[in-house]
N, C-alpha and C. Protein backbone atom coordinates (compact mmCIF):
# COMPACT_ATOMS: atom_id res chain seq x y z
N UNK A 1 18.09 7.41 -10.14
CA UNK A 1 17.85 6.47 -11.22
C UNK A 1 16.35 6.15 -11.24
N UNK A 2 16.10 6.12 -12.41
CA UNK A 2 14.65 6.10 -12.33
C UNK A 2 13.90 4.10 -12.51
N UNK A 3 12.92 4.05 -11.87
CA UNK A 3 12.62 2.55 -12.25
C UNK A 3 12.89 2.14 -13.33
N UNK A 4 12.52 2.37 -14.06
CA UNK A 4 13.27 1.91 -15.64
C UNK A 4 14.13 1.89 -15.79
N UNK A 5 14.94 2.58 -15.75
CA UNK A 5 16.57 2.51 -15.97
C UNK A 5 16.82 1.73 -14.94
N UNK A 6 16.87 1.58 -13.85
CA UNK A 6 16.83 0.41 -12.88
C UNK A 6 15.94 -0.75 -13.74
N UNK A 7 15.27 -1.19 -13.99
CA UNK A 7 14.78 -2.36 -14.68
C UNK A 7 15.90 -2.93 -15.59
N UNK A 8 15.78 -2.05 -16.34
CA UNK A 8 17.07 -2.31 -17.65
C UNK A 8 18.61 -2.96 -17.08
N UNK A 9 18.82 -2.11 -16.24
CA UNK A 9 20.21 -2.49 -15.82
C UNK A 9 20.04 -3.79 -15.34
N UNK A 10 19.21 -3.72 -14.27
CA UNK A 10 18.83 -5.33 -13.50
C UNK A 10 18.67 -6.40 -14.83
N UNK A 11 17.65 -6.36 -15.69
CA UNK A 11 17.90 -7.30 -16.55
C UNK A 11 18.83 -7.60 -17.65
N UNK A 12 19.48 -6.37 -17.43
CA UNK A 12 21.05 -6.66 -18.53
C UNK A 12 21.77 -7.31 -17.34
N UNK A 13 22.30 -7.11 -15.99
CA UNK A 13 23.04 -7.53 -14.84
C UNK A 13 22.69 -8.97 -14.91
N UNK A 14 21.44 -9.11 -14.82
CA UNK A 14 21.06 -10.50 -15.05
C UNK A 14 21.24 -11.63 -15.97
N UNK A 15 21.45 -11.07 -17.19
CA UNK A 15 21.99 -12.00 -18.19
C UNK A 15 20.75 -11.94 -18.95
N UNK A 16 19.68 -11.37 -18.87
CA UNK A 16 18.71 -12.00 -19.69
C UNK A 16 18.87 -10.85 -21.21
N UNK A 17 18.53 -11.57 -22.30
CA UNK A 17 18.82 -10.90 -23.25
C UNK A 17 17.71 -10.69 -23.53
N UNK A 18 17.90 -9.20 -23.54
CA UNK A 18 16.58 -8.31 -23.90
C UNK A 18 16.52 -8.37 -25.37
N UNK A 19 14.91 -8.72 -25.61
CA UNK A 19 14.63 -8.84 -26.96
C UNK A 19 13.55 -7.48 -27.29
N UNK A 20 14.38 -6.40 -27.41
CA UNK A 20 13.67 -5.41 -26.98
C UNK A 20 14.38 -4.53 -28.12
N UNK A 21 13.43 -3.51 -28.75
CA UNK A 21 13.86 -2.77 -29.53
C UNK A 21 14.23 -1.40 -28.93
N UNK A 22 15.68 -1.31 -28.94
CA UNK A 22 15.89 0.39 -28.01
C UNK A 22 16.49 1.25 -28.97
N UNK A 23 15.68 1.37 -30.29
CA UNK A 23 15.41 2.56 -30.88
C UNK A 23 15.73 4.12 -30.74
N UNK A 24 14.49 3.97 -29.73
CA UNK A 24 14.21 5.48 -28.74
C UNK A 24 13.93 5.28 -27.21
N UNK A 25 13.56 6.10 -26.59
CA UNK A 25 13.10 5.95 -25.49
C UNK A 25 11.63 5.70 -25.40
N UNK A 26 10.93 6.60 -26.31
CA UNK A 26 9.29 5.90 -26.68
C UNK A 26 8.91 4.45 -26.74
N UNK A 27 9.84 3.79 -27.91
CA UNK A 27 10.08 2.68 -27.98
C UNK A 27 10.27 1.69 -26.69
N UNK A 28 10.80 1.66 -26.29
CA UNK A 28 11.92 1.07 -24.85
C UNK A 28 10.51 1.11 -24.11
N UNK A 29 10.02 2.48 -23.91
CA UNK A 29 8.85 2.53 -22.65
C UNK A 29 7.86 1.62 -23.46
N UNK A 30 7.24 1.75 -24.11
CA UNK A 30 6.31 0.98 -24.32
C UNK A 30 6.34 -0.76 -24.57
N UNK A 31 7.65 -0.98 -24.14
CA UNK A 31 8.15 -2.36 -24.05
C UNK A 31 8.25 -2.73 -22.74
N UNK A 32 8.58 -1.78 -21.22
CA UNK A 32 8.63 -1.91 -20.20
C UNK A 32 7.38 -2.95 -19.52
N UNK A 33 6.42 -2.75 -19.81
CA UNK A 33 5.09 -3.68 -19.51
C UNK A 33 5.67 -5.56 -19.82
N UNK A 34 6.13 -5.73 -20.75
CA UNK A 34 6.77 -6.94 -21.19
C UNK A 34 7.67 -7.09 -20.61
N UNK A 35 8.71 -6.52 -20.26
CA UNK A 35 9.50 -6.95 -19.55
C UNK A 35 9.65 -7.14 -17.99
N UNK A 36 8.62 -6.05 -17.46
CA UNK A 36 8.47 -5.77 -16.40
C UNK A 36 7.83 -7.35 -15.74
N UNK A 37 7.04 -7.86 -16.58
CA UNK A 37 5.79 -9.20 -16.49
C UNK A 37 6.95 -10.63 -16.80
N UNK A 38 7.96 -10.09 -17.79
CA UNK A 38 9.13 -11.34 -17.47
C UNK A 38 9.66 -11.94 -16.59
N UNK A 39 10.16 -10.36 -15.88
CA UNK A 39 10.75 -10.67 -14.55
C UNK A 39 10.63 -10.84 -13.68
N UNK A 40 9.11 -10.52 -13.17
CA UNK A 40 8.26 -10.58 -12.37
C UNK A 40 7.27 -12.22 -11.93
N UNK A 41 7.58 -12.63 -13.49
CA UNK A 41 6.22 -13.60 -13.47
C UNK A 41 7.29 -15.37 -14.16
N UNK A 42 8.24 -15.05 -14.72
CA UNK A 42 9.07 -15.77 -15.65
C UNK A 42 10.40 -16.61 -15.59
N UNK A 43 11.05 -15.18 -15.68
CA UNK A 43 12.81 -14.79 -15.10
C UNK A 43 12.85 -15.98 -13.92
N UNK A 44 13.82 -16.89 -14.23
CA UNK A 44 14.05 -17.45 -12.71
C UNK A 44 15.05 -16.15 -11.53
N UNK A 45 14.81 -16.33 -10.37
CA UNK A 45 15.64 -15.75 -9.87
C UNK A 45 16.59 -16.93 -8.50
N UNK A 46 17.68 -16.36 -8.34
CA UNK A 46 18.49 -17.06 -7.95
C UNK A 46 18.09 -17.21 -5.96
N UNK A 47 17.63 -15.88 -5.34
CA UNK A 47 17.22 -15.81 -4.26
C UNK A 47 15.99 -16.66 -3.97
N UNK A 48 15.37 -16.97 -5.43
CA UNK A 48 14.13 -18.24 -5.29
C UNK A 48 14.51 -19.85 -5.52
N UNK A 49 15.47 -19.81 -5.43
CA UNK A 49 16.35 -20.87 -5.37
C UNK A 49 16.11 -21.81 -7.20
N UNK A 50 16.48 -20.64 -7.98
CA UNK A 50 16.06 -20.89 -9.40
C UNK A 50 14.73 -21.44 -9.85
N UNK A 51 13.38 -20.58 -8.77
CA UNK A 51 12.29 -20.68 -9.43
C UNK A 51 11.80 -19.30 -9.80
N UNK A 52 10.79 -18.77 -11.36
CA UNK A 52 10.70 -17.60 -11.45
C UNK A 52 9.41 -17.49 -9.62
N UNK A 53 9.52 -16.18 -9.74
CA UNK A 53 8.23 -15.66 -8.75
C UNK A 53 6.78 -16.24 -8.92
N UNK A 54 6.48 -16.95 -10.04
CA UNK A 54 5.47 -17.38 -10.17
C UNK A 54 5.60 -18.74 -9.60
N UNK A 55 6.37 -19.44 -9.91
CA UNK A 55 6.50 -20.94 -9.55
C UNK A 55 6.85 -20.55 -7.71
N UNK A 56 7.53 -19.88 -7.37
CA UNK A 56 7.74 -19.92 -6.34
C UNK A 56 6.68 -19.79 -5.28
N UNK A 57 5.86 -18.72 -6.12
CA UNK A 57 4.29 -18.52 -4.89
C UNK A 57 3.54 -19.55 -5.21
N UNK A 58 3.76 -20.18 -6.25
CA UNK A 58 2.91 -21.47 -6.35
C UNK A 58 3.13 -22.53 -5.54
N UNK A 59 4.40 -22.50 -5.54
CA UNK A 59 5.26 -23.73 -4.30
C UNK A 59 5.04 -23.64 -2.89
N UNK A 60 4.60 -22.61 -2.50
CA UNK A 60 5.09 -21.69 -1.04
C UNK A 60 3.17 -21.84 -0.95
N UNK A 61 2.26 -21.93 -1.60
CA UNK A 61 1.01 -21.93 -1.97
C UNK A 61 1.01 -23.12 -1.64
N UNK A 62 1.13 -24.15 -2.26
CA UNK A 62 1.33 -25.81 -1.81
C UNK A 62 1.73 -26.23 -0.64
N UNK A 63 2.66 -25.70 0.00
CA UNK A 63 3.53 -26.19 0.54
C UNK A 63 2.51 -26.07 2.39
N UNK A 64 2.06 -24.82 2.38
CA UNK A 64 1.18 -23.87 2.95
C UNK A 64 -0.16 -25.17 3.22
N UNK A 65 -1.17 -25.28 2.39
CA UNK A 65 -1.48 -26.14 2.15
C UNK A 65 -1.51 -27.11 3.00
N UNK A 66 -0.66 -28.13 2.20
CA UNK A 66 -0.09 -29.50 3.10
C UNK A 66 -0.29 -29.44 4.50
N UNK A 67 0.60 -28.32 4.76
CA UNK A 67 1.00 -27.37 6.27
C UNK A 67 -0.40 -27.61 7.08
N UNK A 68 -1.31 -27.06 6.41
CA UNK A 68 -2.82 -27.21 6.93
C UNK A 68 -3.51 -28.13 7.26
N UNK A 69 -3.70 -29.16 6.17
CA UNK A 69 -3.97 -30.28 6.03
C UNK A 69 -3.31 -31.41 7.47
N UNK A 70 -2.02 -31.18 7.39
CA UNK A 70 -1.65 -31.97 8.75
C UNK A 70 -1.80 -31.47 9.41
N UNK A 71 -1.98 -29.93 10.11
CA UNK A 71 -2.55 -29.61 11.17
C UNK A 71 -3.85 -29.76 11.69
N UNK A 72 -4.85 -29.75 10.33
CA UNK A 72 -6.06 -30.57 10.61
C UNK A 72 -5.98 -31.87 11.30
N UNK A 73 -5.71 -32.54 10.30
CA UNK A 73 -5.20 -34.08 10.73
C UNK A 73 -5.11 -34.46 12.22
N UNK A 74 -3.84 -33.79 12.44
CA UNK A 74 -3.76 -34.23 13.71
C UNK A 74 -4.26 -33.57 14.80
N UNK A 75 -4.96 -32.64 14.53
CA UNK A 75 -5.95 -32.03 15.39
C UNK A 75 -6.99 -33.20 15.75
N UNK A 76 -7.32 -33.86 14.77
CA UNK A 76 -8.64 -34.70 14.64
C UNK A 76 -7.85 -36.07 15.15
N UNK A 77 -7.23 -36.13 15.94
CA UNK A 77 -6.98 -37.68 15.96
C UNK A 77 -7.16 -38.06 17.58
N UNK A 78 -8.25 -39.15 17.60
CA UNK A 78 -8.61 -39.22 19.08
C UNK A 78 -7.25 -39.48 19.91
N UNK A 79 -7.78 -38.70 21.25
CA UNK A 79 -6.94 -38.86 22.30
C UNK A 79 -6.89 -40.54 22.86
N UNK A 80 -5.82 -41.26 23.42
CA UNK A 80 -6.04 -42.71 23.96
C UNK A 80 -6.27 -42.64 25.49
């Protein structure tokens, strides 16, 4: 199965309704870029605990962060 056809299936499996003209196969491919950036960047997914991949590295980015910030912190806090 080729990535594409794997794409397709995954986002039909998924529920998302492709707003995609499948014409031809010319057609279809030159739509793959759009869809590919949906699912990738958009699409919630369920293993992200219903955030798309973008929100999720954004969260995990934050979260990271913080993480730091108190390890600074209490690095810096005089001994008694």
């Amino acid at each position: 199965m080729s990535s594409h056809t794997w794409m397709l299936s995954t986002l039909y499996a998924c529920g998302i309704r492709l707003r995609m003209d499948l014409t031809d196969a010319r057609t279809v491919m030159g739509q793959m870029t759009a869809a590919f950036e949906h699912f990738n960047e958009v699409h919630p997914h369920s293993a992200l605990k219903m955030k798309s991949p973008r929100e999720f590295r954004q969260h995990r980015a934050a979260q990271q962060h913080l993480a730091q910030i108190e390890q600074t912190l209490h690095c810096e806090q005089p001994v008694s």
